[in-house]
Protein backbone atom coordinates (compact mmCIF):
# COMPACT_ATOMS: atom_id res chain seq x y z
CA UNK A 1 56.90 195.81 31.10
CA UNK A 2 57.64 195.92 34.78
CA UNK A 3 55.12 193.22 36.27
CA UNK A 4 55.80 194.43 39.80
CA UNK A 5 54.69 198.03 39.20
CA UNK A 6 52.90 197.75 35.64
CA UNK A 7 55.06 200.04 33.86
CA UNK A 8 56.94 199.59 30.68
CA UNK A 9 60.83 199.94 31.07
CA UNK A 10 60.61 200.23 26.97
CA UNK A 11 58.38 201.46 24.53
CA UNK A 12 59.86 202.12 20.81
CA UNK A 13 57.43 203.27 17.98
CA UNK A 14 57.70 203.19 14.30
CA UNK A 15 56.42 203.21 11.31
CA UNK A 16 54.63 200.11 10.18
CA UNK A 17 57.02 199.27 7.00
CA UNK A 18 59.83 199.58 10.05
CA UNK A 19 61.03 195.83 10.39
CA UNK A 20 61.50 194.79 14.01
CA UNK A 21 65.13 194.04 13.57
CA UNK A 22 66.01 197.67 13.17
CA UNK A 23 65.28 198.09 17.18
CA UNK A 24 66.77 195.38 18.17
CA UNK A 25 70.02 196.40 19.40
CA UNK A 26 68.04 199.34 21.38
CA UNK A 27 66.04 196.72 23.58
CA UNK A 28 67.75 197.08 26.98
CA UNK A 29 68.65 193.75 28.54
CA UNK A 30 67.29 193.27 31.97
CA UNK A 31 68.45 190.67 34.02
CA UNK A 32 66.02 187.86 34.97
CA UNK A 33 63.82 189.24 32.04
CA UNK A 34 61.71 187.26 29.49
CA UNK A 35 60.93 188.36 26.17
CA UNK A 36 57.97 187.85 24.15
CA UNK A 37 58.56 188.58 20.46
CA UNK A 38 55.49 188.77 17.71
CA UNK A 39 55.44 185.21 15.81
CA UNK A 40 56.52 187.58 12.79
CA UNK A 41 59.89 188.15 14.06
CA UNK A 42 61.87 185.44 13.07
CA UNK A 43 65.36 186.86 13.01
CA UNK A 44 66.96 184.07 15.36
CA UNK A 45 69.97 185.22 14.69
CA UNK A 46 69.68 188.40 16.33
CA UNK A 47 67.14 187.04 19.00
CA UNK A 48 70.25 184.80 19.97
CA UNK A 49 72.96 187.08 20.14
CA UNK A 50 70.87 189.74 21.45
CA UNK A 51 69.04 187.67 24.20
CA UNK A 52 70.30 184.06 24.95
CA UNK A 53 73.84 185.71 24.95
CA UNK A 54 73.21 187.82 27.46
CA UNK A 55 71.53 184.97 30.00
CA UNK A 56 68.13 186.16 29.01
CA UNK A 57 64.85 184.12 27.50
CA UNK A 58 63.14 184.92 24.55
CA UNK A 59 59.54 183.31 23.24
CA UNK A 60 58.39 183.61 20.10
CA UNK A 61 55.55 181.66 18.04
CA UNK A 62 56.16 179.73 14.99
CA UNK A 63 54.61 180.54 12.15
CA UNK A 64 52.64 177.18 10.07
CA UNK A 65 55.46 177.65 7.36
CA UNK A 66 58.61 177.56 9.26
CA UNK A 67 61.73 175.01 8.25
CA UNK A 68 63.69 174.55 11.28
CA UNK A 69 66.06 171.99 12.07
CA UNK A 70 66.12 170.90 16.32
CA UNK A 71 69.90 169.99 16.73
């Protein structure tokens, strides 16, 4: 979404049994963006390459469950 007019600059719709991963190399990178991912998603790997990679920022939630290691 483009907070200084309101409009989304992407929309991609799918199935519900389509995994989130499957767009992910069709999210256009906009510089200065942030990204706000659904605590389900919890790819990092892709998140990383796709986003931090690139100079953008990503937030996601943690879900109660998750094993992660802060290095």
């Amino acid at each position: 979404m483009d907070l200084k007019g309101s409009i989304p600059i992407f929309i991609h719709l799918t199935e519900a049994s389509i995994h989130d991963s499957k767009v992910m190399d069709e999210i256009p990178v906009v510089a200065n963006a942030y990204y706000l991912m659904d605590k389900g998603y919890v790819k990092f790997d892709s998140l990383y390459k796709h986003f931090h990679q690139n100079h953008e920022w990503f937030f996601t939630r943690a879900k109660d469950n998750m094993l992660y290691i802060v290095t």
